[in-house]
PDB file of N, CA and C in Angstrom:
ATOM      1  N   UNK A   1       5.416  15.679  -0.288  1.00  0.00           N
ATOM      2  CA  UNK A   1       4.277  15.690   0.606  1.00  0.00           C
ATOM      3  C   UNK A   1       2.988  15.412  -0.156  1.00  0.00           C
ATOM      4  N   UNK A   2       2.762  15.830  -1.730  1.00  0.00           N
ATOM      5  CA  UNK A   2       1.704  15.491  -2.281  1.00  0.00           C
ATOM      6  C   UNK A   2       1.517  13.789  -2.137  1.00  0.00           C
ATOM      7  N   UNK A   3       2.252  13.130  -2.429  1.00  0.00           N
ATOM      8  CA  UNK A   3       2.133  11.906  -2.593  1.00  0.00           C
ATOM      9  C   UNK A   3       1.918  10.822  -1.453  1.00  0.00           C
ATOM     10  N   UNK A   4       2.414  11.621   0.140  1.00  0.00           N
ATOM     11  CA  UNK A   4       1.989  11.449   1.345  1.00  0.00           C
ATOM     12  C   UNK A   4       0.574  11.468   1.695  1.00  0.00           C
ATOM     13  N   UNK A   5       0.143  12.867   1.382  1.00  0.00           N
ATOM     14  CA  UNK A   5      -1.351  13.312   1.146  1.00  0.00           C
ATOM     15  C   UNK A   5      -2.361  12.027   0.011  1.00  0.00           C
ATOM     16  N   UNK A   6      -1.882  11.969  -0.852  1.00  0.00           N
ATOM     17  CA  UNK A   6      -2.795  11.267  -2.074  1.00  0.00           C
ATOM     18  C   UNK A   6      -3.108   9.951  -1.070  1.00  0.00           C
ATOM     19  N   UNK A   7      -2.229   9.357  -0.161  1.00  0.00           N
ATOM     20  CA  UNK A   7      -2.369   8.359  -0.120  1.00  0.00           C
ATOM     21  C   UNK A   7      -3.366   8.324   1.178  1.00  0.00           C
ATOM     22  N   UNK A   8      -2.915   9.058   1.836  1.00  0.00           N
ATOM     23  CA  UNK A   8      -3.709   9.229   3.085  1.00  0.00           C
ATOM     24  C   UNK A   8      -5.490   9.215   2.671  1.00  0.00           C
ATOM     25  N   UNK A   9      -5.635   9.799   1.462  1.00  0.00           N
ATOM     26  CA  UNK A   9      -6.986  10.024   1.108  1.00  0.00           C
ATOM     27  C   UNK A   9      -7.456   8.792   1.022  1.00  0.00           C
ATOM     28  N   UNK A  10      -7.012   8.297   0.434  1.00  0.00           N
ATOM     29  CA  UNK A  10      -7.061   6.666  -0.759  1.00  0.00           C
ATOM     30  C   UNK A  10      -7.012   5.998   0.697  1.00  0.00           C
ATOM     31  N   UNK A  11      -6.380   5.904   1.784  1.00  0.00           N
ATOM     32  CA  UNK A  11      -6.990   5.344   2.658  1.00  0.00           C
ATOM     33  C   UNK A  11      -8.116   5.512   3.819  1.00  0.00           C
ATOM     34  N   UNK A  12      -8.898   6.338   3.146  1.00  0.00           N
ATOM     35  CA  UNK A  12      -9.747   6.877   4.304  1.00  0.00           C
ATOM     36  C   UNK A  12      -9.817   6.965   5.702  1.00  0.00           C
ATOM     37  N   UNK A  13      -8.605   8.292   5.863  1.00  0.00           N
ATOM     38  CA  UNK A  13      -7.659   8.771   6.913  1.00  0.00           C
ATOM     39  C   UNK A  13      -8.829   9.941   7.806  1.00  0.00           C
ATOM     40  N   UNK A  14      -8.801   9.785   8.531  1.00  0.00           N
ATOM     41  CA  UNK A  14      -9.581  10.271   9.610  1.00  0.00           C
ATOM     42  C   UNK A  14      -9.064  12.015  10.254  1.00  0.00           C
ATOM     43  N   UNK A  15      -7.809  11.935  10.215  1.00  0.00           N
ATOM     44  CA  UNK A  15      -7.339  13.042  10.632  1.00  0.00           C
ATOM     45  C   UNK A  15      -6.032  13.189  10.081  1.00  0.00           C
ATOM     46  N   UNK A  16      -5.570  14.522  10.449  1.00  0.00           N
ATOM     47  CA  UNK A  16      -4.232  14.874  10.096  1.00  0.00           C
ATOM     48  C   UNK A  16      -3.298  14.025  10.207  1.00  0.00           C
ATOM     49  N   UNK A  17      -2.307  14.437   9.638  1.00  0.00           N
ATOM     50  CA  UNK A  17      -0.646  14.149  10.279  1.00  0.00           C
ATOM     51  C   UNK A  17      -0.471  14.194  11.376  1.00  0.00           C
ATOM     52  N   UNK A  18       0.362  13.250  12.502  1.00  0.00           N
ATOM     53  CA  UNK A  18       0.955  14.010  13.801  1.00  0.00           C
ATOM     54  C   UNK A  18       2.156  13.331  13.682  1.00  0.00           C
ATOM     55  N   UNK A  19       3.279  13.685  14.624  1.00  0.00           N
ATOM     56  CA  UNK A  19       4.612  13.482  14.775  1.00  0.00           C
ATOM     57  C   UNK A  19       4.606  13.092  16.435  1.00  0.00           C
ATOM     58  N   UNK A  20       4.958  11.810  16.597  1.00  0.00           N
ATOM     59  CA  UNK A  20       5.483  11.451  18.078  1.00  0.00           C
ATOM     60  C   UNK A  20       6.827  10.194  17.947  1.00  0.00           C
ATOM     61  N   UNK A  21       6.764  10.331  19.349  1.00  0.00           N
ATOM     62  CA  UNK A  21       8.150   8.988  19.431  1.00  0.00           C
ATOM     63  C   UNK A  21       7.094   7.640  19.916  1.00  0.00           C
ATOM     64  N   UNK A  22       7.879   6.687  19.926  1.00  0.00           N
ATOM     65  CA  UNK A  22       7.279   5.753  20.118  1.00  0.00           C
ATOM     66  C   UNK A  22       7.717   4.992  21.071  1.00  0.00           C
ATOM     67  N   UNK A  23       6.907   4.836  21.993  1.00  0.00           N
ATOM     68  CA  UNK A  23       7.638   4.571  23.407  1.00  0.00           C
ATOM     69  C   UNK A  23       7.411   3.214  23.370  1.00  0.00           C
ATOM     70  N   UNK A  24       6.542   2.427  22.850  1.00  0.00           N
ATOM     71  CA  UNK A  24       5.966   0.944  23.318  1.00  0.00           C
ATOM     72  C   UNK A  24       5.470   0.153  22.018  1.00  0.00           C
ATOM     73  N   UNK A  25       6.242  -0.840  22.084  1.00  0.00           N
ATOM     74  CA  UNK A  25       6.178  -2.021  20.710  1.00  0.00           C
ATOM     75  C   UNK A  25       4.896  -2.901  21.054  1.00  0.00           C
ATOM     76  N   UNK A  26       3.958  -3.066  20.880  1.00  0.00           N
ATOM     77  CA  UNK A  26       2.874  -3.979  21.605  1.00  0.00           C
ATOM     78  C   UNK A  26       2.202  -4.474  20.324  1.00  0.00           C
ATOM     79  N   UNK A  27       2.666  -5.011  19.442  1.00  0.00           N
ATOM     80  CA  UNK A  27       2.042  -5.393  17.996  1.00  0.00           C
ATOM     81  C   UNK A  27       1.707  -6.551  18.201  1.00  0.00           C
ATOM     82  N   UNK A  28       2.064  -7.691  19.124  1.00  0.00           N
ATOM     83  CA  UNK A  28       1.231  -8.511  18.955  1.00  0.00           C
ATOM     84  C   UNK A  28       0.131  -8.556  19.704  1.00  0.00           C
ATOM     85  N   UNK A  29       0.066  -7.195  20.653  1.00  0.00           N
ATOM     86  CA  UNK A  29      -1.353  -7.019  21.389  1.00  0.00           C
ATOM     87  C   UNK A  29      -2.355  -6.082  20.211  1.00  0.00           C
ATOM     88  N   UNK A  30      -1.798  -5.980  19.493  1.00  0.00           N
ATOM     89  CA  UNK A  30      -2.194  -4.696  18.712  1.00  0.00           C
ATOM     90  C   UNK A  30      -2.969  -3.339  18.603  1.00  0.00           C
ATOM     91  N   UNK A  31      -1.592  -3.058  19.582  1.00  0.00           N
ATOM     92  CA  UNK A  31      -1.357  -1.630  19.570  1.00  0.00           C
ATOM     93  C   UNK A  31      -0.046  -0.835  19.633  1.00  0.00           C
ATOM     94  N   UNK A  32       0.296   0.449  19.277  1.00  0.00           N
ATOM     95  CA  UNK A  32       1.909   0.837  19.555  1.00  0.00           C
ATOM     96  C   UNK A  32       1.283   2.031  20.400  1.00  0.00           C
ATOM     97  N   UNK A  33       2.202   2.571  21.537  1.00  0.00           N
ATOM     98  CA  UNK A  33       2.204   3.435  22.653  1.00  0.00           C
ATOM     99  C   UNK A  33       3.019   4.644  21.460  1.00  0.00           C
ATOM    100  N   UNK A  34       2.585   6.028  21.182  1.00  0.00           N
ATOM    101  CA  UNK A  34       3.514   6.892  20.083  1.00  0.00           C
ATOM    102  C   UNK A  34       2.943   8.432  21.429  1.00  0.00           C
ATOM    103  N   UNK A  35       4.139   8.616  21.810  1.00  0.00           N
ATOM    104  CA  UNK A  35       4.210   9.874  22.439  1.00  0.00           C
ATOM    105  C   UNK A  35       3.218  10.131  23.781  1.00  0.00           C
ATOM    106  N   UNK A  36       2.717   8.543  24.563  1.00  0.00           N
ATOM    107  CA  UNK A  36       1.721   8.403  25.987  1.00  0.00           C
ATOM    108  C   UNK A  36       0.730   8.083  25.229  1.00  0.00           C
ATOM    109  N   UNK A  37       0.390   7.727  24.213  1.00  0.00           N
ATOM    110  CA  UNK A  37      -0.938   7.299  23.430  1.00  0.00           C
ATOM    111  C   UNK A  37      -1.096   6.110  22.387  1.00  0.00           C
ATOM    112  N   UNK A  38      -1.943   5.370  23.403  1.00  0.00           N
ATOM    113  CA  UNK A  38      -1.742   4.074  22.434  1.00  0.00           C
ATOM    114  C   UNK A  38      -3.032   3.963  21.271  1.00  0.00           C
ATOM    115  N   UNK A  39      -2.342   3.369  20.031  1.00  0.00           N
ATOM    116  CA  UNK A  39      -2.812   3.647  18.797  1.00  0.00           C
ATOM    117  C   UNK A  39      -3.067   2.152  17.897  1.00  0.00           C
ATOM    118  N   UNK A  40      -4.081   1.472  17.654  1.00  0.00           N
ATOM    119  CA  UNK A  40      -4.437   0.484  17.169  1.00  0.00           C
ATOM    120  C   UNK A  40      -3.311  -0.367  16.192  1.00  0.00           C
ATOM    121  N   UNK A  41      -3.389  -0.760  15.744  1.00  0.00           N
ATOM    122  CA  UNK A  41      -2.212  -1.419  15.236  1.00  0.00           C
ATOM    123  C   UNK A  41      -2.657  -3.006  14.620  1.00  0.00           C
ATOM    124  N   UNK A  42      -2.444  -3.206  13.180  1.00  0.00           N
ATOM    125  CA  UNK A  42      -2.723  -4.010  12.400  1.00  0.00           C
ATOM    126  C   UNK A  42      -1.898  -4.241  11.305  1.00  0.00           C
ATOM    127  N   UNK A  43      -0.799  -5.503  11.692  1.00  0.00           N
ATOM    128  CA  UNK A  43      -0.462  -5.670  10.074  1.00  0.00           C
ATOM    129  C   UNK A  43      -0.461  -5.685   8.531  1.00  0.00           C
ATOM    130  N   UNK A  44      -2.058  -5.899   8.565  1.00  0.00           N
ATOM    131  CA  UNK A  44      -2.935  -5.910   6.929  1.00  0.00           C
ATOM    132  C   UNK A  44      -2.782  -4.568   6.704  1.00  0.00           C
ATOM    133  N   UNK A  45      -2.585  -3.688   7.700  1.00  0.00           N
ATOM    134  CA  UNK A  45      -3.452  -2.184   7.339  1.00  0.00           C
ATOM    135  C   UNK A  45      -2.793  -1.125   7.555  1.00  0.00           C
ATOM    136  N   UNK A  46      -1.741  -1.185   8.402  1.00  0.00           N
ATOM    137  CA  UNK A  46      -0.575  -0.243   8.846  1.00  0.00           C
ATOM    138  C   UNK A  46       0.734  -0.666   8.003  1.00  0.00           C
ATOM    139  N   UNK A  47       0.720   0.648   7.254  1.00  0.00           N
ATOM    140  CA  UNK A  47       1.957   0.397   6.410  1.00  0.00           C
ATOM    141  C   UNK A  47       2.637   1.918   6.735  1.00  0.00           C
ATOM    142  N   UNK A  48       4.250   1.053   6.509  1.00  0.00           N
ATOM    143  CA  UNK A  48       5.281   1.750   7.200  1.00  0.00           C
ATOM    144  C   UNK A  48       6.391   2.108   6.397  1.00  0.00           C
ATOM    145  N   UNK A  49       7.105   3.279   6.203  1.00  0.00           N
ATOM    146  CA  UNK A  49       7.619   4.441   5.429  1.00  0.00           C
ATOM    147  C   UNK A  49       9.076   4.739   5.983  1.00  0.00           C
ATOM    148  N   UNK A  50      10.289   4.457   5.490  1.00  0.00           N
ATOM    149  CA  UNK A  50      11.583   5.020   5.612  1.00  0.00           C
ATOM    150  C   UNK A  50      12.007   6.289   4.400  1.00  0.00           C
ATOM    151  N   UNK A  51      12.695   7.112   3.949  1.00  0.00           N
ATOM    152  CA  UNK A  51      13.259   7.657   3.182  1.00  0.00           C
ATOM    153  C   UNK A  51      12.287   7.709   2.105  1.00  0.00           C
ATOM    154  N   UNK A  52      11.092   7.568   2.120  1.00  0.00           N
ATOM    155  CA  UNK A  52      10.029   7.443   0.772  1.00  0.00           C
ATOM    156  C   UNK A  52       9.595   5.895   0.455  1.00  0.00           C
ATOM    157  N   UNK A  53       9.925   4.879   1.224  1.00  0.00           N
ATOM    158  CA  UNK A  53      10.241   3.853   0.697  1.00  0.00           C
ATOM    159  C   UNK A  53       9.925   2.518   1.366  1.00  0.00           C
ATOM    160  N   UNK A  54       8.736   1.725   1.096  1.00  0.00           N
ATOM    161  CA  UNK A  54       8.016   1.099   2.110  1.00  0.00           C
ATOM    162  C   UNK A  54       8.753   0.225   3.274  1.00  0.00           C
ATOM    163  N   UNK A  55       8.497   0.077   4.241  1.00  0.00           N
ATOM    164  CA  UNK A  55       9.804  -1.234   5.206  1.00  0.00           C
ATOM    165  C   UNK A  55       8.650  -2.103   5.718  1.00  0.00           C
ATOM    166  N   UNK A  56       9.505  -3.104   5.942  1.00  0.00           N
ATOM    167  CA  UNK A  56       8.616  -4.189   7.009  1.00  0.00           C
ATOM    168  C   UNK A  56       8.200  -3.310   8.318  1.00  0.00           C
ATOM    169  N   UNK A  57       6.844  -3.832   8.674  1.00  0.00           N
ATOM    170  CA  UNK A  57       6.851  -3.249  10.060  1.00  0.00           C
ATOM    171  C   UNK A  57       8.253  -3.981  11.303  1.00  0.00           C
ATOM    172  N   UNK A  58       8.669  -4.678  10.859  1.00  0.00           N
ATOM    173  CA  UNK A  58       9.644  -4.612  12.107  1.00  0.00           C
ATOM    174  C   UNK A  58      10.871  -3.418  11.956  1.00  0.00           C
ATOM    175  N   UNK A  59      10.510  -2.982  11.278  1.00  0.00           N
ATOM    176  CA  UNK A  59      11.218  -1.781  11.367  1.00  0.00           C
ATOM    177  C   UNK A  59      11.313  -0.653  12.241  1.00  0.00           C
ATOM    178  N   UNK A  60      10.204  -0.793  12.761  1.00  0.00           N
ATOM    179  CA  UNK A  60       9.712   0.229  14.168  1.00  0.00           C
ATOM    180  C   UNK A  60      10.352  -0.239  15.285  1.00  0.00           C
ATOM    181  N   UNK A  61      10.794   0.513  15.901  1.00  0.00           N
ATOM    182  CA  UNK A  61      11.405   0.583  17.557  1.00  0.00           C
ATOM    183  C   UNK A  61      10.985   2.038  18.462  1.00  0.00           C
ATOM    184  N   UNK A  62      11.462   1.456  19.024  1.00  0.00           N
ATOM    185  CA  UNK A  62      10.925   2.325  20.488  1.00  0.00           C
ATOM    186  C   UNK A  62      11.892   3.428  20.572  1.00  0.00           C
ATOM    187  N   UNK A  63      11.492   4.552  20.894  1.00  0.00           N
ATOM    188  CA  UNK A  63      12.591   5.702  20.565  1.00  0.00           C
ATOM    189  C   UNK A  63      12.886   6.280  19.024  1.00  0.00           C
ATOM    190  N   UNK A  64      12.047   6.214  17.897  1.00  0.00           N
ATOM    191  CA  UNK A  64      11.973   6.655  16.589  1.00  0.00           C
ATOM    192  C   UNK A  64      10.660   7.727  16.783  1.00  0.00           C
ATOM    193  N   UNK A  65      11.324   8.865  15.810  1.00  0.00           N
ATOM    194  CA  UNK A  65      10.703   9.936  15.859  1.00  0.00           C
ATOM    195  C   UNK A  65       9.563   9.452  14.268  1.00  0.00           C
ATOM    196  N   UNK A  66       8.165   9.842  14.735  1.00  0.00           N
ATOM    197  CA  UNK A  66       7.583   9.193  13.447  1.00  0.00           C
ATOM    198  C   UNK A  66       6.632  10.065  12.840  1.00  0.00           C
ATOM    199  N   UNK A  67       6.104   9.898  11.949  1.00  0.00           N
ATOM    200  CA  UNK A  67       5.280  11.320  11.489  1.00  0.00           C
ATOM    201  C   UNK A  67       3.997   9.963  11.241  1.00  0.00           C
ATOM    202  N   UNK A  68       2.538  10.239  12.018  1.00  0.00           N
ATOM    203  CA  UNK A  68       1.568   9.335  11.274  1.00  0.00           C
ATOM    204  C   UNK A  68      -0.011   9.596  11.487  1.00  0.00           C
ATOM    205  N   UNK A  69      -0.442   8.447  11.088  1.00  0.00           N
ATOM    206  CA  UNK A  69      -1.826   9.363  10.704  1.00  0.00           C
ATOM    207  C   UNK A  69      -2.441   7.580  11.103  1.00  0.00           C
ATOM    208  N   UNK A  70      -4.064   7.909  11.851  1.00  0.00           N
ATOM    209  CA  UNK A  70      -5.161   6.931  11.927  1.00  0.00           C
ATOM    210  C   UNK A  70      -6.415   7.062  10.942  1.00  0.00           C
ATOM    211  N   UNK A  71      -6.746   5.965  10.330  1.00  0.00           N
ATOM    212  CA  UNK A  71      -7.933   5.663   9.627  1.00  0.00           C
ATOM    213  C   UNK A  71      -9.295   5.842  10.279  1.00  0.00           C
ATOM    214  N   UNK A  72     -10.062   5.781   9.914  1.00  0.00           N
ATOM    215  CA  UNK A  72     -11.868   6.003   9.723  1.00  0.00           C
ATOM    216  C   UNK A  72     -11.806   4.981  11.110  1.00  0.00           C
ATOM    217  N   UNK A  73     -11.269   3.845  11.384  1.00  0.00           N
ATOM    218  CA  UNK A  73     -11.350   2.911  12.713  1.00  0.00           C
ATOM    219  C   UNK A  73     -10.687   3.523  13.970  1.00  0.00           C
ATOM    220  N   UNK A  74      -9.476   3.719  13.603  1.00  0.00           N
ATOM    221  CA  UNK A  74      -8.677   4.323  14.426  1.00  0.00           C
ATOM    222  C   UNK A  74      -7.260   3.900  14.595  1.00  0.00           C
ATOM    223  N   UNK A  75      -7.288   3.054  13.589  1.00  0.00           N
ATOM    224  CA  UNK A  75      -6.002   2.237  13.235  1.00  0.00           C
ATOM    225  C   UNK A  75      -5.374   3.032  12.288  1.00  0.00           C
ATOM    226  N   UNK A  76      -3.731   2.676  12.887  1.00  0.00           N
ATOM    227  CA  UNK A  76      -2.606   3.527  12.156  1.00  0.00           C
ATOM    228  C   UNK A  76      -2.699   2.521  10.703  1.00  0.00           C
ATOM    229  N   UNK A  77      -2.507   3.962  10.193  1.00  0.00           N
ATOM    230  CA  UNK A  77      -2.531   3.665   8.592  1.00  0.00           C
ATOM    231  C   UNK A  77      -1.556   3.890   7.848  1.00  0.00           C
ATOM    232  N   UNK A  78      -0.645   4.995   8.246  1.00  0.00           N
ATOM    233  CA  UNK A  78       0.781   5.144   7.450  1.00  0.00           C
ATOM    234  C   UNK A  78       1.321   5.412   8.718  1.00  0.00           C
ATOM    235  N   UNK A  79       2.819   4.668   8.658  1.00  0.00           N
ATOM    236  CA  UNK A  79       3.872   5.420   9.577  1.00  0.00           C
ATOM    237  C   UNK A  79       4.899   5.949   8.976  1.00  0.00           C
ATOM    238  N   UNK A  80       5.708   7.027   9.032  1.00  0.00           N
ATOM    239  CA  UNK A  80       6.997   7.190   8.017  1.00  0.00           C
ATOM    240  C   UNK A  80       7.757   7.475   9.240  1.00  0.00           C
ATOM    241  N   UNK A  81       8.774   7.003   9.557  1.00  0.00           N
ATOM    242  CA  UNK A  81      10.183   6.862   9.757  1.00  0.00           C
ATOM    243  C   UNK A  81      10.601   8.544   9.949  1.00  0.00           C
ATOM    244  N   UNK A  82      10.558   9.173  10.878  1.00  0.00           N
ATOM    245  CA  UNK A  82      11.894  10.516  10.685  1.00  0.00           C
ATOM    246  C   UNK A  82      13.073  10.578  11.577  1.00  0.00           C
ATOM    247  N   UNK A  83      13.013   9.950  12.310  1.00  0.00           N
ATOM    248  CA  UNK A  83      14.830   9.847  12.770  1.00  0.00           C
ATOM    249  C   UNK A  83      14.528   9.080  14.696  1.00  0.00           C
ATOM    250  N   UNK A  84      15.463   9.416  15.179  1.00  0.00           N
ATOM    251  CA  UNK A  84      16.737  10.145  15.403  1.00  0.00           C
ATOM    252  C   UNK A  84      17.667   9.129  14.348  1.00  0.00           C
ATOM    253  N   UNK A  85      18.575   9.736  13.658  1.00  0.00           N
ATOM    254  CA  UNK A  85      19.266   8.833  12.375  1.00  0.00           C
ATOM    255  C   UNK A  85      20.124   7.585  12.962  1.00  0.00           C
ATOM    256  N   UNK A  86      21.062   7.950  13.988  1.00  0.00           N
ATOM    257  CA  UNK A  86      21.606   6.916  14.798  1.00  0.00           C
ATOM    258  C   UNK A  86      20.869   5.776  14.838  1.00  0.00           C
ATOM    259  N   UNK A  87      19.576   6.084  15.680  1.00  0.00           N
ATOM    260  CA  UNK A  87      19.129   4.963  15.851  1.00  0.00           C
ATOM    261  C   UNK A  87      18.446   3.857  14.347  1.00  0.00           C
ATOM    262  N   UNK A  88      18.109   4.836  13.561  1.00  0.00           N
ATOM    263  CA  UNK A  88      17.737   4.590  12.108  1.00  0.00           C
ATOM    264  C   UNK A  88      19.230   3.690  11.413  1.00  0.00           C
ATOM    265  N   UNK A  89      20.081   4.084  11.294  1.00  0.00           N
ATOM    266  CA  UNK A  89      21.629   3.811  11.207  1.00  0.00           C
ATOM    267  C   UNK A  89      21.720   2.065  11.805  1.00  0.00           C
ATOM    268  N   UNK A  90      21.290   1.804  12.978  1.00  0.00           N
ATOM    269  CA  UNK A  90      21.902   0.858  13.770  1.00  0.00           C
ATOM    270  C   UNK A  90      20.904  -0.366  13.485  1.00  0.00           C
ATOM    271  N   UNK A  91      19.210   0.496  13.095  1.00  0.00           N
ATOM    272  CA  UNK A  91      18.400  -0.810  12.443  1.00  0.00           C
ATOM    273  C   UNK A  91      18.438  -1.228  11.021  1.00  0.00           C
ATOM    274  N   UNK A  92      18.844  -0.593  10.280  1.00  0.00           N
ATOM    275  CA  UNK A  92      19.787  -0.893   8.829  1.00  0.00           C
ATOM    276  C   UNK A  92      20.615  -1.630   9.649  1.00  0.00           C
ATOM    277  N   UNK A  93      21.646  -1.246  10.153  1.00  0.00           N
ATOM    278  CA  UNK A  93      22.649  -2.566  10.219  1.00  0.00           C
ATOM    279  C   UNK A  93      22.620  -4.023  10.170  1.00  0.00           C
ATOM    280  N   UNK A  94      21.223  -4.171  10.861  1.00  0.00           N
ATOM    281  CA  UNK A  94      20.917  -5.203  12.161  1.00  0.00           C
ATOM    282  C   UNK A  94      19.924  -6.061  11.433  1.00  0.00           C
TER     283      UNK A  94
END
């Protein structure tokens, strides 16, 4: 978690951590829908987190439980990956 934290700083993160699902893929409108709340969304600037370990943003789907945090704009700035594993499981495959 320190190293979660360090980074969040280093990106001049606006608020806490939160944890939602993600109901709505809308990246090329740029924004993602995470738990009834839609949240800015930028390729350059939203970087995205499996097992410790950076992924492409197409890694995100709809129905992933996510732990994340918005910047000084309001744009997501880290996403990390926490399950449901199945579905985590089936986008490795794919």
């Amino acid at each position: 978690m320190l190293g979660f934290s360090s980074v969040l700083s280093a990106q001049g993160v606006l608020s806490g951590a939160r944890t939602g699902t993600i109901e709505g893929m809308h990246q090329s409108d740029g924004y993602l829908t995470i738990s009834g709340r839609n949240y800015d969304f930028h390729n350059d600037v939203t970087l995205v987190f499996y097992d410790g370990e950076e992924v492409l943003t197409n890694f995100l789907n709809e129905g992933l439980v996510v732990r994340f945090v918005v910047n000084r704009d309001g744009v997501l700035a880290r996403i990390e990956v926490l399950g449901p594993l199945n579905l985590i499981e089936a986008l490795v495959e794919s």
